[in-house]
Protein backbone atom coordinates (compact mmCIF):
# COMPACT_ATOMS: atom_id res chain seq x y z
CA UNK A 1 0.00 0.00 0.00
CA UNK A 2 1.14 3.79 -0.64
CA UNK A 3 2.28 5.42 2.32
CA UNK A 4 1.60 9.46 2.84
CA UNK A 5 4.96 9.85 3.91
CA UNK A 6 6.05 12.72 6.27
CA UNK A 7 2.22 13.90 6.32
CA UNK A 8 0.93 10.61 7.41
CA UNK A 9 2.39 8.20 10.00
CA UNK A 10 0.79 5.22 10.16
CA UNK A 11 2.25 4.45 14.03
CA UNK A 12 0.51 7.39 15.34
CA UNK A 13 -2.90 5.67 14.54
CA UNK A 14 -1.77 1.81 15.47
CA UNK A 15 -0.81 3.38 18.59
CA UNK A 16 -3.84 5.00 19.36
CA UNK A 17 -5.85 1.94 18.61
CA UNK A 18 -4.17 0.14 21.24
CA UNK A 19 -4.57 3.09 23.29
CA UNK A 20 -8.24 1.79 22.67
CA UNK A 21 -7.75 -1.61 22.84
CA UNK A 22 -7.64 -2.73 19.63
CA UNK A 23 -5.10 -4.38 17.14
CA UNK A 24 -5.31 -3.35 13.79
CA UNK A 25 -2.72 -5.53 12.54
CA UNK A 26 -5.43 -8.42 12.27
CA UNK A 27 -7.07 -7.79 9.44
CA UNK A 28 -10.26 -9.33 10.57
CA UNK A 29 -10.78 -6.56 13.12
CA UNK A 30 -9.57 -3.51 11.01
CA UNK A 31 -12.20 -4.91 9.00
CA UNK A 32 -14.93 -4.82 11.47
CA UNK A 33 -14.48 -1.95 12.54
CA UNK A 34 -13.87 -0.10 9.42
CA UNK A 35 -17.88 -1.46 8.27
CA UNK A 36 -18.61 -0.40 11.75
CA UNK A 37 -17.82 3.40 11.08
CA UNK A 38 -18.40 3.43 7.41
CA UNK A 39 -22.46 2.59 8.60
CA UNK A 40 -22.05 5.29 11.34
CA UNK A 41 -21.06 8.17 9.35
CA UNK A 42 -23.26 6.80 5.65
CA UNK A 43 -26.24 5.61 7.92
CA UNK A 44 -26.29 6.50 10.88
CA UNK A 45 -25.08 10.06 11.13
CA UNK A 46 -26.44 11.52 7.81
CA UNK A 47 -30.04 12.65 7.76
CA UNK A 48 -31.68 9.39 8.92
CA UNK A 49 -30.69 10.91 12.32
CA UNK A 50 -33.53 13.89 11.60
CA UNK A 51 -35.87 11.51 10.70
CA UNK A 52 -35.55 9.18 13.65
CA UNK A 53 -35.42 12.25 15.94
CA UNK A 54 -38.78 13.77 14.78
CA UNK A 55 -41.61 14.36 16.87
CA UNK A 56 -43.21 12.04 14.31
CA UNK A 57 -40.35 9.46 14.33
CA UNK A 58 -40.57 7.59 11.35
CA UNK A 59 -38.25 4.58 13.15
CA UNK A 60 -37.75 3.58 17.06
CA UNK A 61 -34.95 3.19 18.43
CA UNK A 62 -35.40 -0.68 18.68
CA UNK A 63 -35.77 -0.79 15.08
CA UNK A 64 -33.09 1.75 14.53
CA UNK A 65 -30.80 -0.86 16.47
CA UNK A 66 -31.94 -3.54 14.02
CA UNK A 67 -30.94 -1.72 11.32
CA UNK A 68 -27.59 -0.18 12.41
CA UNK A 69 -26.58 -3.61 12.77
CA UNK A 70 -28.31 -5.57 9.33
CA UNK A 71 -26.44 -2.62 7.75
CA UNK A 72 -23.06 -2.84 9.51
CA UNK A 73 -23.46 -6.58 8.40
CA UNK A 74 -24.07 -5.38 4.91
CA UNK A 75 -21.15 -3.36 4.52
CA UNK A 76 -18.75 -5.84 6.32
CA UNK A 77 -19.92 -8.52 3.78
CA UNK A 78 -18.97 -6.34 1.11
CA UNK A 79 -15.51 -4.47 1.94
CA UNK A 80 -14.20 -8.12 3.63
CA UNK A 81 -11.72 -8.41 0.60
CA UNK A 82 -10.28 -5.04 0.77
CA UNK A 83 -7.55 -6.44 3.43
CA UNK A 84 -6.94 -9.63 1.64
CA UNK A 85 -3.24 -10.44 2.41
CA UNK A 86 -3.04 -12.37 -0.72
CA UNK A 87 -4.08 -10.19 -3.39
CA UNK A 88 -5.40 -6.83 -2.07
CA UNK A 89 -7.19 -4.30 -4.46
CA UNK A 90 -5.46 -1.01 -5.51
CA UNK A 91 -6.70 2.45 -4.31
CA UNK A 92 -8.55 2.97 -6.77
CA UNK A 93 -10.68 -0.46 -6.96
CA UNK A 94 -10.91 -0.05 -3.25
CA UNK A 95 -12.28 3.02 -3.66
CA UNK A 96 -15.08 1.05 -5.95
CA UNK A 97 -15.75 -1.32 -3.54
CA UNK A 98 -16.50 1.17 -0.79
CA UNK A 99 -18.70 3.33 -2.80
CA UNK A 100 -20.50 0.44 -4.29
CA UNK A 101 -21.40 -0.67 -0.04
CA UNK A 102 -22.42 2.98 0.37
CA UNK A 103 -24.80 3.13 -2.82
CA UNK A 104 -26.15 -0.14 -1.35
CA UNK A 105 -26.26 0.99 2.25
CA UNK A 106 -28.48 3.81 1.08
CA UNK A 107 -30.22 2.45 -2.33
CA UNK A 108 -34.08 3.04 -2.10
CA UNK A 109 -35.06 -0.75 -2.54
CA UNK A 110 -33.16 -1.85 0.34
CA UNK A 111 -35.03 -3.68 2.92
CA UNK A 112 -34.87 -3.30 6.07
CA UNK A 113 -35.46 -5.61 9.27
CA UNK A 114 -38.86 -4.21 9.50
CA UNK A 115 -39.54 -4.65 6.12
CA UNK A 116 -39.85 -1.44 5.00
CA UNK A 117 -37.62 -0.14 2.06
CA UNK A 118 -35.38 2.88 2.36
CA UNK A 119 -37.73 4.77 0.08
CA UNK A 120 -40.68 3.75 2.59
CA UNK A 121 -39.16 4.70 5.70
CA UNK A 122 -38.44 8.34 4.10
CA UNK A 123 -40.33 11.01 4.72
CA UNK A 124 -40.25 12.35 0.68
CA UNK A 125 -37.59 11.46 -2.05
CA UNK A 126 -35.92 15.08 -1.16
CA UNK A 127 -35.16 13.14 1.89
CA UNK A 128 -33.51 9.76 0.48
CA UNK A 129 -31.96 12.29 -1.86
CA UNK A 130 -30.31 14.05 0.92
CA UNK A 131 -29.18 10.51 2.50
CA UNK A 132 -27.80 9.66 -0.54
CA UNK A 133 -25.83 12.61 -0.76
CA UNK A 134 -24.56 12.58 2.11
CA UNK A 135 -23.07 8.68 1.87
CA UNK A 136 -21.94 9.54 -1.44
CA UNK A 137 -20.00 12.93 -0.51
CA UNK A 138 -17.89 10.84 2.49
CA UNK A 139 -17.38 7.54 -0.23
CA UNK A 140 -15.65 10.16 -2.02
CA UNK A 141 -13.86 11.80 0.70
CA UNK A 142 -12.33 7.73 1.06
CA UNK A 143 -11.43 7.49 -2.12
CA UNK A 144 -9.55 10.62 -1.86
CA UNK A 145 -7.67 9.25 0.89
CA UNK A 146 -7.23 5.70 -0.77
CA UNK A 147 -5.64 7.31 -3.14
CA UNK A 148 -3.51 10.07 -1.78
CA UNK A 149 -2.69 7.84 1.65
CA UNK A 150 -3.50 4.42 1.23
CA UNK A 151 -6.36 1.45 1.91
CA UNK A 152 -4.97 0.40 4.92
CA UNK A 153 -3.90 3.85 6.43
CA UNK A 154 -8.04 5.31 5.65
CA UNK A 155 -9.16 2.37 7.25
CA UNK A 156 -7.26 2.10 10.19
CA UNK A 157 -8.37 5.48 11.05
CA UNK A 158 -12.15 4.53 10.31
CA UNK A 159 -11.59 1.91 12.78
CA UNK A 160 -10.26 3.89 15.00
CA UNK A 161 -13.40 6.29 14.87
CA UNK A 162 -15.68 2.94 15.79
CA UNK A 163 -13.13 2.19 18.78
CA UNK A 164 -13.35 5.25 20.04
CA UNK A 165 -17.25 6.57 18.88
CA UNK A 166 -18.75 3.14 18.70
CA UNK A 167 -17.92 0.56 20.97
CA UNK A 168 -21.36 -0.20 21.52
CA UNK A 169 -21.76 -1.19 18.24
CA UNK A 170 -22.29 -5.36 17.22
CA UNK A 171 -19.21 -6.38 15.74
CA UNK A 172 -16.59 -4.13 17.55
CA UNK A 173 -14.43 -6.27 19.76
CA UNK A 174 -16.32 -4.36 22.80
CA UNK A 175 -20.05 -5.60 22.16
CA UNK A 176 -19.49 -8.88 24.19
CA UNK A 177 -18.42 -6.46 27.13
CA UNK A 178 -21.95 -4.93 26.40
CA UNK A 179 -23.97 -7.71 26.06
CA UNK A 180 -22.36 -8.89 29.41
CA UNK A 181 -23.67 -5.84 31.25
CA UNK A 182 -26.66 -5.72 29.40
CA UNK A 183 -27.70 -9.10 30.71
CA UNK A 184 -26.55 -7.78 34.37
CA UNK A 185 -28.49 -5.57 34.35
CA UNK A 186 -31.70 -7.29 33.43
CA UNK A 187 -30.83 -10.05 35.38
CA UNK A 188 -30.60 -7.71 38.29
CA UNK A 189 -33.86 -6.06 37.02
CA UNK A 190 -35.97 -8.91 37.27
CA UNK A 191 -34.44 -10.58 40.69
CA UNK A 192 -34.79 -7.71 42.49
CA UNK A 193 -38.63 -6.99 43.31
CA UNK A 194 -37.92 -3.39 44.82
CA UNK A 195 -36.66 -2.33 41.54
CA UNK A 196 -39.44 -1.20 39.20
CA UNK A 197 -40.80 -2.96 36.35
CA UNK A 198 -39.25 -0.76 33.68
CA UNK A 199 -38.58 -4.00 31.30
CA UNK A 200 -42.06 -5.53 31.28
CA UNK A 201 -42.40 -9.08 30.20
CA UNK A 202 -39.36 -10.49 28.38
CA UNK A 203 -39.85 -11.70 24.38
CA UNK A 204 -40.21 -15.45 24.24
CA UNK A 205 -36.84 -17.31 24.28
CA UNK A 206 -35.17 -14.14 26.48
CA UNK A 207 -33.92 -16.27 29.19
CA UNK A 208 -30.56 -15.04 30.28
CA UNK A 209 -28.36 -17.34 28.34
CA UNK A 210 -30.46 -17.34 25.43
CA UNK A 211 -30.30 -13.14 25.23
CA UNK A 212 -26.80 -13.04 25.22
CA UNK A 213 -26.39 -15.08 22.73
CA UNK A 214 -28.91 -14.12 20.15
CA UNK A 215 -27.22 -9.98 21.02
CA UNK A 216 -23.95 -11.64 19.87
CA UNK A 217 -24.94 -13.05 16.52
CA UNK A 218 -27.00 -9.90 16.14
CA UNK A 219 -30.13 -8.20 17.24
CA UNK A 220 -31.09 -7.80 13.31
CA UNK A 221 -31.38 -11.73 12.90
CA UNK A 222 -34.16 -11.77 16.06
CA UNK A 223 -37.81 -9.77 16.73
CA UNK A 224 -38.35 -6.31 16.99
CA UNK A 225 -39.81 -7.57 20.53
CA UNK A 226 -36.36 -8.66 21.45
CA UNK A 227 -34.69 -5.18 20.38
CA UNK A 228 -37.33 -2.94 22.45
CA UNK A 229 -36.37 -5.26 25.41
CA UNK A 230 -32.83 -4.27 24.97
CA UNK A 231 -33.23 -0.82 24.28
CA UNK A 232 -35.37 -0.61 27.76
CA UNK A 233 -32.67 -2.11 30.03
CA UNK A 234 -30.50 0.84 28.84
CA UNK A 235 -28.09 -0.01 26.14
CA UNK A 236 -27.70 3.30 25.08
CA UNK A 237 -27.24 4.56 28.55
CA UNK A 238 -24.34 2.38 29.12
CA UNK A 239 -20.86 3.61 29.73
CA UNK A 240 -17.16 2.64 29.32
CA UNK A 241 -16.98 1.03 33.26
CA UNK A 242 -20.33 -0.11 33.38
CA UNK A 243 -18.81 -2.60 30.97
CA UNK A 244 -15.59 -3.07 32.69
CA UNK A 245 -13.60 -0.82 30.31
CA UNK A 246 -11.13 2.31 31.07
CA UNK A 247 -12.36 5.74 30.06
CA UNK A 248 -12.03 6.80 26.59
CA UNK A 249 -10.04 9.36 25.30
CA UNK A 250 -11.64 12.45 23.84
CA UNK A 251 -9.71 12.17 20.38
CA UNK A 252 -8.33 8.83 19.63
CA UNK A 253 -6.06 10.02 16.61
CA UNK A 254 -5.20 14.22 15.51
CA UNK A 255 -7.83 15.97 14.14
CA UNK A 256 -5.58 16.32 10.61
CA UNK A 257 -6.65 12.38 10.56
CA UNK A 258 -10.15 12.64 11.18
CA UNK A 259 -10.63 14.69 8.57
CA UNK A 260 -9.45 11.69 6.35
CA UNK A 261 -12.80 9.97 7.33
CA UNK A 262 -15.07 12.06 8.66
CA UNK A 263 -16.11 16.27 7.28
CA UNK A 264 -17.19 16.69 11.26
CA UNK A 265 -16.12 14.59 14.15
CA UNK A 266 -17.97 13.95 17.25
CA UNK A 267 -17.32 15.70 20.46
């Protein structure tokens, strides 16, 4: 792979990954968590936020889980060759294969878990336009980088955005960690009759053991029933030490590297 030289040092971002935990010299993670925060900053991040965050939501936020993940699964199935050790794609087909994910993340006959298309779940085509723009404007900000930096440099910074931003996210190396306290906490929920009932009556098949392991292969594979359970025990409300891991650092890489990935960074 190319290498940006003095403007791009490839240690400063393998060392803040395992600042984070994470390894990126196995491909199969760098992997993961590249499709991680490519479907954060296409999907989730874009203008499907406005519509979820509408008086009149036009998804909830168990179904929004379902879909971050069947589309995080999407995209890993189709950049999984971009690190192949044995004959790895050039910048530019790279580039191809990450903008064809991105057209498919946000095409209007995809399907989602509730089996709704994209173009149903809009609120008007100037809305799915806007989506698409959006994914399509950062595909092209990778392929700049591809191209000026290098596959592996882009997407080790990408993963270092899901380390850092989304480590509640299925497939990082942290969701077991969450599904762990997850399952504490409803465990904890349901033993202790002081607590109130904030989880009401678990889906069918929810026993303990049986929970964590269908939030490991992936909410997106199991009900929408199963997902709203989840969402009530507080996954979203979970931080770093409630799942047994150290405090995150407010920039995980320089801000010159962000910009690689992502036209406005978190705070």
């Amino acid at each position: 792979m190319s290498s940006a030289g003095s403007t791009f040092d490839l240690e400063v971002v393998l060392a803040a990954a395992r600042r984070l935990g994470v390894e990126l010299d196995s491909s199969t993670q760098l992997a993961d968590l590249a499709a991680v925060a490519i479907t954060r900053l296409a999907w989730r991040d874009g203008p499907l936020e406005d519509w979820h965050a509408a008086p009149a939501s036009r998804i909830s936020d168990a179904e929004m889980l379902r879909a971050n993940v069947a589309t995080t699964r999407l995209v890993r199935g189709m950049i999984g060759r971009l690190l192949d050790d044995d004959a790895p794609p050039g910048e530019r087909d790279a580039a191809v294969v990450v903008g064809g994910a991105v057209r498919a993340v946000v095409g209007p006959d995809r399907r989602l878990p509730d089996g709704r298309t994209l173009a149903e779940l809009a609120p008007g085509r100037r809305q799915l336009l806007l989506l698409q723009d959006h994914a399509s404007a950062l595909a092209t900000l990778w392929a700049r980088g591809f191209v000026e930096f290098g596959v592996r440099e882009v997407l080790s910074v990408l993963a270092c955005c899901a380390a850092r931003w989304c480590w509640r996210w299925w497939l990082t190396p942290t969701w077991p960690n969450v599904v762990d306290a997850v399952v504490r906490h409803i465990t904890a929920t349901v033993r202790d009759e002081h607590l109130p009932l904030l989880l009401g009556a678990a889906p069918s098949r929810c026993g303990d053991e049986s929970l964590a392991a269908m939030l490991l292969a992936g909410p997106d594979r199991h009900s929408s029933d199963m997902a709203s359970y989840v969402v009530r025990a507080g996954l979203g409300r979970l931080a770093p030490q409630d799942c047994g891991l150290p405090p995150m650092p407010r920039r995980p890489v320089p801000s010159t590297y962000l910009s690689l990935v992502w036209s406005r960074a978190p705070g």
